[in-house]
Each structure stands twice: as structure tokens, then as C-alpha cells.
N, C-alpha and C. Protein backbone atom coordinates (compact mmCIF):
# COMPACT_ATOMS: atom_id res chain seq x y z
N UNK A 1 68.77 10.22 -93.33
CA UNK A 1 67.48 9.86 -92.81
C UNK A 1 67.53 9.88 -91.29
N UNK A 2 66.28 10.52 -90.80
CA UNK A 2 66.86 10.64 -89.54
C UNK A 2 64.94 10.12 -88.78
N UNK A 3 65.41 9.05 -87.35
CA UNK A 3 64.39 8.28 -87.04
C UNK A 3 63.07 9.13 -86.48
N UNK A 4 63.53 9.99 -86.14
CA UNK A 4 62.51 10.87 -85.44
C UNK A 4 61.82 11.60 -86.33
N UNK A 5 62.01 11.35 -87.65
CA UNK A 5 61.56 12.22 -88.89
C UNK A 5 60.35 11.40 -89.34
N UNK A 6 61.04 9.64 -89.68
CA UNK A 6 60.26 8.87 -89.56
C UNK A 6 59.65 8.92 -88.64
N UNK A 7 59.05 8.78 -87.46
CA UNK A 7 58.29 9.26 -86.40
C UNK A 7 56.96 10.25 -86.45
N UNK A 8 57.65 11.15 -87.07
CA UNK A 8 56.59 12.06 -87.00
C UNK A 8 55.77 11.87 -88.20
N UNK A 9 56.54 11.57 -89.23
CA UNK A 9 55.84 11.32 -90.37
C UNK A 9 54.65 9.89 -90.19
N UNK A 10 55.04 9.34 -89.45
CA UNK A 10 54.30 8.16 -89.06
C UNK A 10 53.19 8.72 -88.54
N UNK A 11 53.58 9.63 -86.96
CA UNK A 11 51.83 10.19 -86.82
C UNK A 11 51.23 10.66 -87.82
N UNK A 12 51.71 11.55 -88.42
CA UNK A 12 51.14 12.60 -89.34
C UNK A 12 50.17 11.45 -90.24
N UNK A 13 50.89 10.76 -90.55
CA UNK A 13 49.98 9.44 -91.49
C UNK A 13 48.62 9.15 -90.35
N UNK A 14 48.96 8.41 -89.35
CA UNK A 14 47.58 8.26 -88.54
C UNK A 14 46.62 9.06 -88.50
N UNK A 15 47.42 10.45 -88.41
CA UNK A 15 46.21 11.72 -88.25
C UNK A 15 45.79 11.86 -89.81
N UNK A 16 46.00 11.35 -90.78
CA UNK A 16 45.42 11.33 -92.14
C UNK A 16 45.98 12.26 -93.25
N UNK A 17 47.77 12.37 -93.17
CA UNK A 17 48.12 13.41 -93.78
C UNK A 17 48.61 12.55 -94.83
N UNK A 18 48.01 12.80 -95.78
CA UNK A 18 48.39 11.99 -97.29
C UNK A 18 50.05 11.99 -97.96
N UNK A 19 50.64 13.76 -97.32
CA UNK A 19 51.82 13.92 -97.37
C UNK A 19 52.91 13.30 -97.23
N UNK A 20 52.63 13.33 -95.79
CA UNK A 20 53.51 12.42 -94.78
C UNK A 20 53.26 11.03 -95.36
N UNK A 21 52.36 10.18 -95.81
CA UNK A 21 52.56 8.91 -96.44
C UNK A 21 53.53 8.68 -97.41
N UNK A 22 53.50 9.82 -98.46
CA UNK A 22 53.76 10.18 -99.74
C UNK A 22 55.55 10.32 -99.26
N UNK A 23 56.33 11.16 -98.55
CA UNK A 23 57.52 11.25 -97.88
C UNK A 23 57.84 10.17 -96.99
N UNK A 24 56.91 9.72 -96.67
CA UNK A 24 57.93 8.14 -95.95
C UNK A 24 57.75 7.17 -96.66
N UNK A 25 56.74 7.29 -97.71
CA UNK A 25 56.86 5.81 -98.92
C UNK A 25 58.57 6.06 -99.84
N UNK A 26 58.47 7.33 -100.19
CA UNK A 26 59.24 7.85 -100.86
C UNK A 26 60.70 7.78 -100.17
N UNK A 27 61.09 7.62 -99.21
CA UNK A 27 62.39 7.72 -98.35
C UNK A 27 62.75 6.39 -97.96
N UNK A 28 61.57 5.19 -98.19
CA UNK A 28 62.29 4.04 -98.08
C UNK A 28 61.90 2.75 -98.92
N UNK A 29 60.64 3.48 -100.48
CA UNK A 29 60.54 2.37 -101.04
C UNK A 29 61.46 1.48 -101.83
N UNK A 30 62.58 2.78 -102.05
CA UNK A 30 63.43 1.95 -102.87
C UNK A 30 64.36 0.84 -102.55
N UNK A 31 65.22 1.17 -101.17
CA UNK A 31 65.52 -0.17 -100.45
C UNK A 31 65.30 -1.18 -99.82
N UNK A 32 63.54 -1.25 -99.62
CA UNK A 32 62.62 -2.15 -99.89
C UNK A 32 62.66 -2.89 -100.87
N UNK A 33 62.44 -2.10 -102.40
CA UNK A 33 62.29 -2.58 -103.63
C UNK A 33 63.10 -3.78 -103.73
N UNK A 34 64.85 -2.59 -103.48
CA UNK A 34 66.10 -3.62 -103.70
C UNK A 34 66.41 -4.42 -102.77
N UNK A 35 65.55 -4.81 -101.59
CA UNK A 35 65.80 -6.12 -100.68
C UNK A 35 64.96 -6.85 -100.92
N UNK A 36 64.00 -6.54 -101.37
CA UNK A 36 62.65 -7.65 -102.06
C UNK A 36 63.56 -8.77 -103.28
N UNK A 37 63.63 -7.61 -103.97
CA UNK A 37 63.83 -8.53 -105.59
C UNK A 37 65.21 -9.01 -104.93
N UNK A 38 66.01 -8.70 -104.42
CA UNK A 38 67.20 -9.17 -104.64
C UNK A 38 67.01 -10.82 -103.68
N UNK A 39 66.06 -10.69 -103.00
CA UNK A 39 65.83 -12.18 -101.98
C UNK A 39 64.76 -12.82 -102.62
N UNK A 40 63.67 -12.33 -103.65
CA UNK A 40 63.04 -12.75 -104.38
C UNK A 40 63.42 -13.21 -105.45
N UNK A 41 64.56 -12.52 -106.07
CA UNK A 41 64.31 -12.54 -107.70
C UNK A 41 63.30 -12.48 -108.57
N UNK A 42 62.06 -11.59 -108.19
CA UNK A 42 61.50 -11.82 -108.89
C UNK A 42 60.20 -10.10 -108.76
N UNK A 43 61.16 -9.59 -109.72
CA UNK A 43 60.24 -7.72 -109.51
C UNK A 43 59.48 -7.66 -109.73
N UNK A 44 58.06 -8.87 -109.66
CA UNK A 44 56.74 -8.33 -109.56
C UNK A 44 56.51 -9.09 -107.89
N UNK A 45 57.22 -10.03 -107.03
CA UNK A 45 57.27 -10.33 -105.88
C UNK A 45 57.74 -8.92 -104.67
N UNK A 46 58.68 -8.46 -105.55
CA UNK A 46 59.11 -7.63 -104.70
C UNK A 46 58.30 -6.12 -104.58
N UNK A 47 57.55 -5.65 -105.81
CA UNK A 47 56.72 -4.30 -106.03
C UNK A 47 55.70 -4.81 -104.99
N UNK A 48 55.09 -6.49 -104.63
CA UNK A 48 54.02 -6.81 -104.14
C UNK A 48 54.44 -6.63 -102.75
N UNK A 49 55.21 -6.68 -102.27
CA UNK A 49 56.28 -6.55 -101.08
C UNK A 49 56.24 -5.36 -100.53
N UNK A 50 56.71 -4.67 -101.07
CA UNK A 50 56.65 -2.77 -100.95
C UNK A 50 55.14 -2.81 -100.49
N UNK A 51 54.26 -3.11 -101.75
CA UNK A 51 53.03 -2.31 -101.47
C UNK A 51 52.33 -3.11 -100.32
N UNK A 52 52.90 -4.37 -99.94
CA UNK A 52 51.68 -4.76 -98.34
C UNK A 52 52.56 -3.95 -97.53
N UNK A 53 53.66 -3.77 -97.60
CA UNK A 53 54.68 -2.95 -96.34
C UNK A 53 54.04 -2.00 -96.03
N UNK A 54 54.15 -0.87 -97.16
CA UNK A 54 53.15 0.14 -96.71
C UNK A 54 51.54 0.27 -96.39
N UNK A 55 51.00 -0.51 -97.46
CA UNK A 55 49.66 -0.94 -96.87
C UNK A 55 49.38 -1.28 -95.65
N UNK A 56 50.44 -2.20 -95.02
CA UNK A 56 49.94 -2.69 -93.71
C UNK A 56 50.25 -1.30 -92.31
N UNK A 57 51.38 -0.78 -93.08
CA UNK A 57 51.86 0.57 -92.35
C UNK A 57 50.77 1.32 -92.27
N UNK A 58 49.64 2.04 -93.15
CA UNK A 58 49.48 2.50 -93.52
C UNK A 58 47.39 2.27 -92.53
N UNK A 59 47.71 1.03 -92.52
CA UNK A 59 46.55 0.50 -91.79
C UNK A 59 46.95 -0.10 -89.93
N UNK A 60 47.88 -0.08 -90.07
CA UNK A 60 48.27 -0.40 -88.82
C UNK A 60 48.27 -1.90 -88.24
N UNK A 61 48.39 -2.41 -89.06
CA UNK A 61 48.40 -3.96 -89.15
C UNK A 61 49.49 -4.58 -88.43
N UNK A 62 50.78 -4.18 -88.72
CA UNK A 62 52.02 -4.76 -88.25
C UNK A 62 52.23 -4.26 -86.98
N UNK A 63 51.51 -3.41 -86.16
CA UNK A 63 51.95 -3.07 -84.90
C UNK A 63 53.45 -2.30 -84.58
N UNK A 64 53.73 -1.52 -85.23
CA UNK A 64 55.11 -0.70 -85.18
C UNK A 64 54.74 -0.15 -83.57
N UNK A 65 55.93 -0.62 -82.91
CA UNK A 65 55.96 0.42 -81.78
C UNK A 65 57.40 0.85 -81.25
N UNK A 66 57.60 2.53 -81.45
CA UNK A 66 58.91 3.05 -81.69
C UNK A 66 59.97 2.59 -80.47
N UNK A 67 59.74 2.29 -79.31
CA UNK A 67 60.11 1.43 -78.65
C UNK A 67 61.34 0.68 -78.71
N UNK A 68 60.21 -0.25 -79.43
CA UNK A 68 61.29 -1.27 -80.07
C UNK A 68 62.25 -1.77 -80.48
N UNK A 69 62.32 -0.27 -81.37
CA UNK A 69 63.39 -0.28 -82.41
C UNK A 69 63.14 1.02 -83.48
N UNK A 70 63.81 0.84 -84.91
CA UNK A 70 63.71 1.96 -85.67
C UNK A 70 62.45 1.15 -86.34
N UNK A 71 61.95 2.46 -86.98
CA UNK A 71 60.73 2.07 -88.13
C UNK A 71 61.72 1.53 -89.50
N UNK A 72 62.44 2.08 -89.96
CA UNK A 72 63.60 1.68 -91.13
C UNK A 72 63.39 0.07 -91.10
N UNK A 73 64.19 -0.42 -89.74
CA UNK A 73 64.98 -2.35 -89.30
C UNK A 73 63.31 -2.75 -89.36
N UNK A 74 62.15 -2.15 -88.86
CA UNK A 74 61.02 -2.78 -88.99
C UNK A 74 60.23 -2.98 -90.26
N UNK A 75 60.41 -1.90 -90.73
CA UNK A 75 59.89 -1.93 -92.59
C UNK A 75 60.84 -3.16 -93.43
N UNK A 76 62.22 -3.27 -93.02
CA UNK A 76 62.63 -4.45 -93.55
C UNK A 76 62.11 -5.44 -93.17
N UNK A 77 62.00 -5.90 -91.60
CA UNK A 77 61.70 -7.06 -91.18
C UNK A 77 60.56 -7.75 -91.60
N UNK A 78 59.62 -6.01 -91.76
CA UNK A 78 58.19 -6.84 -92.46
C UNK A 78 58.18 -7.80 -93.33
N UNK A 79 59.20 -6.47 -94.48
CA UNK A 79 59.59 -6.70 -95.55
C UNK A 79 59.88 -8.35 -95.88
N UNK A 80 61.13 -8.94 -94.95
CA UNK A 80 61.40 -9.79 -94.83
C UNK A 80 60.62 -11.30 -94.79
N UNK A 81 59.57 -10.71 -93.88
CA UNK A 81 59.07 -12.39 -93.28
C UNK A 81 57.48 -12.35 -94.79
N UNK A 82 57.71 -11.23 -95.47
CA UNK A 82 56.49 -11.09 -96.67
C UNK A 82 56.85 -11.83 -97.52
N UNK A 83 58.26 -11.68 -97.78
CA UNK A 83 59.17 -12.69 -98.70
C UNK A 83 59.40 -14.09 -98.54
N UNK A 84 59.81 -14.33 -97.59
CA UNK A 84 59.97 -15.64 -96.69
C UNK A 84 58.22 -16.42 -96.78
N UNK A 85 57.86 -15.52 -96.73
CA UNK A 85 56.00 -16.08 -96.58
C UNK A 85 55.61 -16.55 -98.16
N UNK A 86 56.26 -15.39 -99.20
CA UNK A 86 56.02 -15.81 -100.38
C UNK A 86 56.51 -17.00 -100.78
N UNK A 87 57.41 -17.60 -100.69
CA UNK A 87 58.20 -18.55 -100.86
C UNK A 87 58.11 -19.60 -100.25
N UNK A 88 57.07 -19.37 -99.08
CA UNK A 88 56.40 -20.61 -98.84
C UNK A 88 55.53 -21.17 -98.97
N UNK A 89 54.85 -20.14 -99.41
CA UNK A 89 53.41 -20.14 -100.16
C UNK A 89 53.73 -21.35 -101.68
N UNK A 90 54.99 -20.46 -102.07
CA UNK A 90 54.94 -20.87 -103.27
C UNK A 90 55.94 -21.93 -103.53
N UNK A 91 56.21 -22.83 -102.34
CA UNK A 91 57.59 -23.35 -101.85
C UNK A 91 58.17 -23.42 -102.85
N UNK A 92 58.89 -22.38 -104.07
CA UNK A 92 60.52 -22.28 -104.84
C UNK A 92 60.58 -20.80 -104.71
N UNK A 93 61.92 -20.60 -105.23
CA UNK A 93 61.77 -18.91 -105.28
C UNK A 93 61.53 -18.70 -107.02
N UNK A 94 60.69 -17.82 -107.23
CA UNK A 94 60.50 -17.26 -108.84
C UNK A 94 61.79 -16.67 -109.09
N UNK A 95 61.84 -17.36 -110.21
CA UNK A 95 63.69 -16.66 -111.11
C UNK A 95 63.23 -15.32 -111.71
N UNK A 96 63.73 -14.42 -111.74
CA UNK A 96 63.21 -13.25 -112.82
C UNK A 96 63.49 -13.06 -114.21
N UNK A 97 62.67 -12.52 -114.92
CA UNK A 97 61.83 -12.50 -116.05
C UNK A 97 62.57 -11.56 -117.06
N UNK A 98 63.25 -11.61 -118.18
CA UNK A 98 63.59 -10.62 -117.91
C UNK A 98 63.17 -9.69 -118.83
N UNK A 99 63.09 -8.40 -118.85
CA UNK A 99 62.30 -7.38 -119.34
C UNK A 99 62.90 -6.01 -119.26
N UNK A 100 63.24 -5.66 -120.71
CA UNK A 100 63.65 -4.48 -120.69
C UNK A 100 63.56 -3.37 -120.12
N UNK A 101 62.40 -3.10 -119.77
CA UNK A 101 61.87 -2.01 -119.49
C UNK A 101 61.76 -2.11 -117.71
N UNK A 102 62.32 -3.04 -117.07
CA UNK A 102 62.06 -3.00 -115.76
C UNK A 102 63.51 -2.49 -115.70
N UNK A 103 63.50 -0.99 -114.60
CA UNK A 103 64.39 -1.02 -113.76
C UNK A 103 65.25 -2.16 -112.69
N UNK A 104 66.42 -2.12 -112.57
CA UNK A 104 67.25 -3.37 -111.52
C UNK A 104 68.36 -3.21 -110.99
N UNK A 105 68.51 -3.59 -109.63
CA UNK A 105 68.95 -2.93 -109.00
C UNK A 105 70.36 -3.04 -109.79
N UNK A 106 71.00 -3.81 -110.46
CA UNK A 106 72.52 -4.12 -111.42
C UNK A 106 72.17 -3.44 -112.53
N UNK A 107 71.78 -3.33 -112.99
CA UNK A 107 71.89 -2.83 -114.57
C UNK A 107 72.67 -1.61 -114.67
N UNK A 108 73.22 -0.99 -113.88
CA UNK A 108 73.91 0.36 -113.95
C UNK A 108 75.14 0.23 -114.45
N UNK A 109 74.87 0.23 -115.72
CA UNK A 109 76.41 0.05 -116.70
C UNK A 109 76.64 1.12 -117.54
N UNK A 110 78.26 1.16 -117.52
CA UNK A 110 78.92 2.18 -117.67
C UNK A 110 79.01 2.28 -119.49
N UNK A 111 77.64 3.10 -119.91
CA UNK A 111 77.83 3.70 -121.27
C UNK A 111 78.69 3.87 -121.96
N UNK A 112 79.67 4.21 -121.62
CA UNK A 112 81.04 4.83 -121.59
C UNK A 112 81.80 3.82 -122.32
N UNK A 113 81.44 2.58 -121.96
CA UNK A 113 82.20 1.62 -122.27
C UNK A 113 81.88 0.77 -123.67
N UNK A 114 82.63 0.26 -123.84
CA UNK A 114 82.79 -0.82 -125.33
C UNK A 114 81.46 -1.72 -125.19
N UNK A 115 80.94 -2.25 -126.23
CA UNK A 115 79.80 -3.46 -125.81
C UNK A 115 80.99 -4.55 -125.06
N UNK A 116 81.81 -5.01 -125.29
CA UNK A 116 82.32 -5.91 -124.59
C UNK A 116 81.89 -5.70 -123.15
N UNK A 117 82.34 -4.59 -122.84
CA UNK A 117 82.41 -4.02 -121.45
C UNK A 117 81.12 -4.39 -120.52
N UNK A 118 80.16 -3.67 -121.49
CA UNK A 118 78.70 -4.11 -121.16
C UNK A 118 78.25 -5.51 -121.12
N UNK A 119 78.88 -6.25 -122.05
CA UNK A 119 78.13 -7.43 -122.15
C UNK A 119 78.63 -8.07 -120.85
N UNK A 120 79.95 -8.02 -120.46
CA UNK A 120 80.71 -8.36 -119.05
C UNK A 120 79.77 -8.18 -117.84
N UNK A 121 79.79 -6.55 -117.92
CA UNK A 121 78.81 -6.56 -117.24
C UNK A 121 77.44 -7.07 -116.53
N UNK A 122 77.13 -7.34 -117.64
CA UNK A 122 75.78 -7.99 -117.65
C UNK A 122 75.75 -9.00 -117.36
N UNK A 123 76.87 -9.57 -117.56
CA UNK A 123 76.78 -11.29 -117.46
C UNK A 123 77.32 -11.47 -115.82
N UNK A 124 77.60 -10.66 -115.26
CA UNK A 124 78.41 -10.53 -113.93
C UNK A 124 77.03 -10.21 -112.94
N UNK A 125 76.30 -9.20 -113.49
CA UNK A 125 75.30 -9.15 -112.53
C UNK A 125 74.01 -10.20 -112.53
N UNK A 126 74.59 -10.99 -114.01
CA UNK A 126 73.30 -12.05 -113.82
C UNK A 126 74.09 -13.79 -112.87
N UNK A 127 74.83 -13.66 -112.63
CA UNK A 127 75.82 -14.77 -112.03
C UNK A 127 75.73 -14.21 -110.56
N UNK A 128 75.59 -13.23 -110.04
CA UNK A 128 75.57 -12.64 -108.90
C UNK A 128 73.84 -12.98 -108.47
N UNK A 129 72.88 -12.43 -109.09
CA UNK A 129 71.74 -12.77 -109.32
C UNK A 129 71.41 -14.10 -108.86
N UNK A 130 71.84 -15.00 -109.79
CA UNK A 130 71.94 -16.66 -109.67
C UNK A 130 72.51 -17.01 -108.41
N UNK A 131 73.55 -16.44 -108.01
CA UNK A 131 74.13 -17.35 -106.85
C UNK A 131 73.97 -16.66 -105.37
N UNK A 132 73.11 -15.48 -105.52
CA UNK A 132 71.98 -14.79 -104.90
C UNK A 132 71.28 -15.42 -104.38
N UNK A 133 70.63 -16.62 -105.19
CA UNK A 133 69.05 -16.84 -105.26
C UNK A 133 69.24 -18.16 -104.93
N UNK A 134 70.51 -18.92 -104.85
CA UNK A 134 71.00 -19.70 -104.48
C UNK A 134 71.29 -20.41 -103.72
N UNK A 135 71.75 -19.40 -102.55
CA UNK A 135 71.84 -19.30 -101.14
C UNK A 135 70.83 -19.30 -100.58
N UNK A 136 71.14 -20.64 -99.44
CA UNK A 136 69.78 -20.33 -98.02
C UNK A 136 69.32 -19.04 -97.84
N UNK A 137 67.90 -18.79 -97.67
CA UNK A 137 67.36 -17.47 -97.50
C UNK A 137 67.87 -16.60 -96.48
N UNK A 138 68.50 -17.45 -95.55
CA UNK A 138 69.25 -17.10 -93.78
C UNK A 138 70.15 -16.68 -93.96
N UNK A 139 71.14 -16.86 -95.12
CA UNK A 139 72.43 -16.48 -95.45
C UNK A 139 72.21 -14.81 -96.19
N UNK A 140 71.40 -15.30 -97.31
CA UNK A 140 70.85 -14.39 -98.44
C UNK A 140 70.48 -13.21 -97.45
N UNK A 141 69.81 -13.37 -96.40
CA UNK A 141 69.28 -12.54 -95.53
C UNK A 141 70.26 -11.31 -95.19
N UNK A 142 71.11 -12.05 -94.06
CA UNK A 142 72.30 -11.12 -93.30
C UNK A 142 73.21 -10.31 -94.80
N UNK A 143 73.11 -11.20 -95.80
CA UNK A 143 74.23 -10.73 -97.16
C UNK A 143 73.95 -9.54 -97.66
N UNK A 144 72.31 -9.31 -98.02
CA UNK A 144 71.86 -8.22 -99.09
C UNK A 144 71.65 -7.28 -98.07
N UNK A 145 71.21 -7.48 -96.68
CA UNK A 145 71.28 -6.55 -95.85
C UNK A 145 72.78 -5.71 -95.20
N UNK A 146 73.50 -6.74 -95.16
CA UNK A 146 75.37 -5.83 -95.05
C UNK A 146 75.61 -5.19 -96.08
N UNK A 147 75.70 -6.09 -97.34
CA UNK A 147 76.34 -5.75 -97.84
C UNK A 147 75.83 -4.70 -98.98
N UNK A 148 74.65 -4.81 -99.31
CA UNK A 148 73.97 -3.89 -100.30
C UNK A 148 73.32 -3.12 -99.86
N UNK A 149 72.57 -3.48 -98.68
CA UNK A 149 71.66 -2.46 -97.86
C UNK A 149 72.34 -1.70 -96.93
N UNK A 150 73.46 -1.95 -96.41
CA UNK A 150 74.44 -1.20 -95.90
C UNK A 150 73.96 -1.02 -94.12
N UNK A 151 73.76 -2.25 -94.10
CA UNK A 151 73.16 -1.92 -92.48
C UNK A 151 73.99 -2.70 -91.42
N UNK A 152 74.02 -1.85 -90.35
CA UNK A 152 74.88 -2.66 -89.01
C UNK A 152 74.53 -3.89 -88.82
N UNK A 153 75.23 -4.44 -88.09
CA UNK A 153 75.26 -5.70 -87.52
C UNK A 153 74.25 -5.75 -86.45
N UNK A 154 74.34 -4.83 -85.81
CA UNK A 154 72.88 -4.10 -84.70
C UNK A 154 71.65 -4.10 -85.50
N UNK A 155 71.67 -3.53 -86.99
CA UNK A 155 70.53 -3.43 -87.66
C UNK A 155 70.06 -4.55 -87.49
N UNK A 156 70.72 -5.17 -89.01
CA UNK A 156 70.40 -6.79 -89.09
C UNK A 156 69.67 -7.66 -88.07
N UNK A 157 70.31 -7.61 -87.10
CA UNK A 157 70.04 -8.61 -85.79
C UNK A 157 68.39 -8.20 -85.06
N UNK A 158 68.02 -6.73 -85.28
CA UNK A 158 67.07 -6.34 -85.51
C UNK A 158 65.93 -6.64 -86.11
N UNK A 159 66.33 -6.25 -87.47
CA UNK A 159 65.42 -6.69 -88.44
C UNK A 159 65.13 -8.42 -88.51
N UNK A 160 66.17 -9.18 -88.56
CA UNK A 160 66.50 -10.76 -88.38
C UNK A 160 65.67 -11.13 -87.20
N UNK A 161 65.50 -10.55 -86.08
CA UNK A 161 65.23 -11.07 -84.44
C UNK A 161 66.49 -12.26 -84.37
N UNK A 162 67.39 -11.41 -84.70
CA UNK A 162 68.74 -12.59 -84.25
C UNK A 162 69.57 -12.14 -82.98
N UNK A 163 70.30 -12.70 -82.83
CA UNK A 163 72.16 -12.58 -82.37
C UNK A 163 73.01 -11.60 -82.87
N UNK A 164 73.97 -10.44 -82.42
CA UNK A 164 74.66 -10.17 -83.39
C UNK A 164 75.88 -11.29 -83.50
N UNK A 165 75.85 -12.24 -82.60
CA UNK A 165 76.62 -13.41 -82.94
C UNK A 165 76.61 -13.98 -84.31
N UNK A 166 75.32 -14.65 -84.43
CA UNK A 166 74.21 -15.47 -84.96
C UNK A 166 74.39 -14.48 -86.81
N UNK A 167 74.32 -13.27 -86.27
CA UNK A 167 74.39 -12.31 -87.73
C UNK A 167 75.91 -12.17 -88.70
N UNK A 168 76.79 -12.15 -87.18
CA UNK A 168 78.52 -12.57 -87.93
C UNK A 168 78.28 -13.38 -88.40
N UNK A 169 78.05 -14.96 -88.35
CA UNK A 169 78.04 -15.84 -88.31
C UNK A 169 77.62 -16.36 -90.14
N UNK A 170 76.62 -15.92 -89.93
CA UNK A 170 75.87 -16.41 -91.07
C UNK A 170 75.84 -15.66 -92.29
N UNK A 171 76.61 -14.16 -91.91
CA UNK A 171 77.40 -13.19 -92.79
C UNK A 171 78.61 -14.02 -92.90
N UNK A 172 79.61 -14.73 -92.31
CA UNK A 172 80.52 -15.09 -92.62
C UNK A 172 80.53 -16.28 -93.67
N UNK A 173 79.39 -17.33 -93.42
CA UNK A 173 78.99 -18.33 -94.32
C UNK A 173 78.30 -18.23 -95.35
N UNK A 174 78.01 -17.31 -95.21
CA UNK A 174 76.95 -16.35 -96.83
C UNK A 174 78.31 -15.88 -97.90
N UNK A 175 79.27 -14.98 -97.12
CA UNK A 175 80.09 -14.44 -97.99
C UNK A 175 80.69 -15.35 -98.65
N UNK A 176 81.30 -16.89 -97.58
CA UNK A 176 82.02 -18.33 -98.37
C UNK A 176 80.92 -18.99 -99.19
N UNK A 177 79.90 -19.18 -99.41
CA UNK A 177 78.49 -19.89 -100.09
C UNK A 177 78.71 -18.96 -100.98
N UNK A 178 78.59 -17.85 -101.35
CA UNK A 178 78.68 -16.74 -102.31
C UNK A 178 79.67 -16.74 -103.29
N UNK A 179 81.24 -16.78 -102.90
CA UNK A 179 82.12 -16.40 -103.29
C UNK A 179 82.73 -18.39 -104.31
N UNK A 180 82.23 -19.31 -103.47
CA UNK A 180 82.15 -20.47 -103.82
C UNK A 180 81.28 -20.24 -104.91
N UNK A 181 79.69 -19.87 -104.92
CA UNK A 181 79.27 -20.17 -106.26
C UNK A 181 79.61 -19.37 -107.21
N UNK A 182 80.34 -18.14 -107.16
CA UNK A 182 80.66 -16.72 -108.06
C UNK A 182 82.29 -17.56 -108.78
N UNK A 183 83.08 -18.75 -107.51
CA UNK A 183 84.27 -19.03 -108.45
C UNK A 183 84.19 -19.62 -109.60
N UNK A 184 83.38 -20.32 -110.60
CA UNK A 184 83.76 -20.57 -111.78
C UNK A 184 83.21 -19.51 -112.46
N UNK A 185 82.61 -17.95 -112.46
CA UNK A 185 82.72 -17.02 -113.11
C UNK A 185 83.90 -16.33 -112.92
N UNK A 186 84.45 -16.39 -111.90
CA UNK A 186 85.75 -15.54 -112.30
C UNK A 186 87.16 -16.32 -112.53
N UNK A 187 86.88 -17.71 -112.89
CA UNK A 187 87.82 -18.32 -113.58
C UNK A 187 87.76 -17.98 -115.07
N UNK A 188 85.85 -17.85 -115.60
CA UNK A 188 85.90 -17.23 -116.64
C UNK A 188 86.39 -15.75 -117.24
N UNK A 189 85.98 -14.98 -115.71
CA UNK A 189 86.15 -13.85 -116.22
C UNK A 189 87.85 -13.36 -116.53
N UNK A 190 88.96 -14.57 -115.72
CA UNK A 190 90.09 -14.28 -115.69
C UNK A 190 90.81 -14.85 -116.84
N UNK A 191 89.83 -15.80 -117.46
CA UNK A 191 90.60 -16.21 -118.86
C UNK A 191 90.01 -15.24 -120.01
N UNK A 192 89.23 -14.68 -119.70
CA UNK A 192 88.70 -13.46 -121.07
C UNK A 192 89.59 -12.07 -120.99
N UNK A 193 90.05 -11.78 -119.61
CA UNK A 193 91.04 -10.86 -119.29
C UNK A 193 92.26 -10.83 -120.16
């Protein structure tokens, strides 16, 4: 992905090219999707997420100015404070639902394998899930963005309006908050071994 692509595709949208909407919804709804639900838990919070992102993109609401920064760290940030807003609206976070037929960002299990295998599986990404949703949103924040969203420390601090101090930081206490609530699953998972 390259920023100046986003860029142009951005005018092209102002000047009314349905295309260009269609190619920049398409190039970053999905890690939207998977930073929504994964700070939501909850994939009809997060589809609602996506669609004001672009809506507001789309109307010019959020004031993007390339300037700034990248359009990418800004589509999260939106992203971000939409979530944060939901959740205060609704002061808890919604647990998710669960439903076959919804795509997620874990479910990618290896066919291949025994039902045991799967059922492991499954039970690993729903404990991850849980202790996800668990964590201060501040922590949860810097976490799904390093570590799943795969973004710099520069990003983050970006998207956050933080520190990259402030972003170590609270990446470092996210990963111990994390790994603390994940230890009595892998006490389980080491006695089923």
C-alpha cells in the first residue's frame, strides 16, 4: 500500500469517482474490520465502525489533512475514538455473539487437523478474545495495533495522539495484563499436552 495512492484515490473520491471509493474502501476495510471487533468484541459494533469511517471519509466530516500524517494511522484513529465513543455511549463493551456464519478474525483453523486440534483451537482464540476485551481500552489499544495490525511505534503514537514513549509503555503493560490473563489457559493447555 502505498500513501500517495491513498491520496489520489482520496481526490478522485471528492471529484465524485465512485471507483476510487470502491479501491480505498477495499484496501483498508478489512483492518478496520479487524481493529473494530477485536477492541469491540462485538461484529455488528465493528461493521458500524467501518461504515461511519468511510461515510464520514466519504463526506468529509473528519477533516483528513495529508499533512498531518498518513490517511491509513487516520482511518484507524477515527476508527478508534468511534469505538471508544461506542463504549461510552454504552458504558460496557458488548461480548460477541456467536454465529456461524460470521467471518472472524481467529477462526482460521487448520482443516487438516483432528477435531481435537480444532476444538484447541477454538478454545484458544476464544480466551484470547476474553482477555482482549479485558484489558483497559489504552492497553487493548497500542496491543491489537502492534501486534495484529502490525503497525510502528511511529504509527500507533499517531493514530493514539500519544508518545512513542507513552506507546512502549503501555505496549509493555498490555503484553504483562495479557499474558497474566492468558496464564491459567496455558496451564490448561500444558496439562492436555
Amino acid at each position: 500500500m502505498n500513501e500517495s495512492d491513498d491520496i489520489e484515490l482520496l481526490r478522485a473520491i471528492r471529484q465524485g469517482d465512485a471507483g476510487a471509493f470502491q479501491s480505498l474502501y477495499r484496501r483498508h476495510r478489512s483492518g478496520l474490520y479487524s481493529f473494530a471487533l477485536l477492541h469491540s468484541g462485538a461484529p455488528d459494533v465493528a461493521a458500524d465502525v467501518v461504515q461511519e469511517v468511510f461515510m464520514g471519509l466519504l463526506g468529509d466530516s473528519y477533516g483528513f489533512d495529508p499533512l498531518k500524517g498518513m490517511l491509513a494511522n487516520f482511518l484507524y484513529g477515527v476508527a478508534r475514538n468511534l469505538v471508544l465513543g461506542h463504549a461510552r455511549r454504552n458504558s460496557r463493551w458488548v461480548q460477541p455473539i456467536a454465529d456461524d456464519d460470521e467471518d472472524d478474525a481467529f477462526d482460521q483453523v487448520d482443516t487438516a487437523a483432528g477435531p481435537l486440534a480444532r476444538l484447541l483451537d477454538d478454545e484458544a482464540a476464544e480466551h484470547l478474545r476474553r482477555a482482549l476485551a479485558a484489558l483497559a481500552p489504552h492497553y487493548r489499544d497500542v496491543l491489537i495495533l502492534f501486534e495484529l495490525q502490525e503497525k510502528s511505534y511511529q504509527e500507533i503514537a499517531e493514530i493514539c495522539q500519544l508518545e512513542i514513549g507513552t506507546v512502549r509503555s503501555r505496549l509493555a503493560r498490555g503484553r504483562a495484563a495479557l499474558a497474566k490473563a492468558l496464564a491459567p489457559y496455558r496451564a490448561i493447555a500444558k496439562d492436555i499436552a
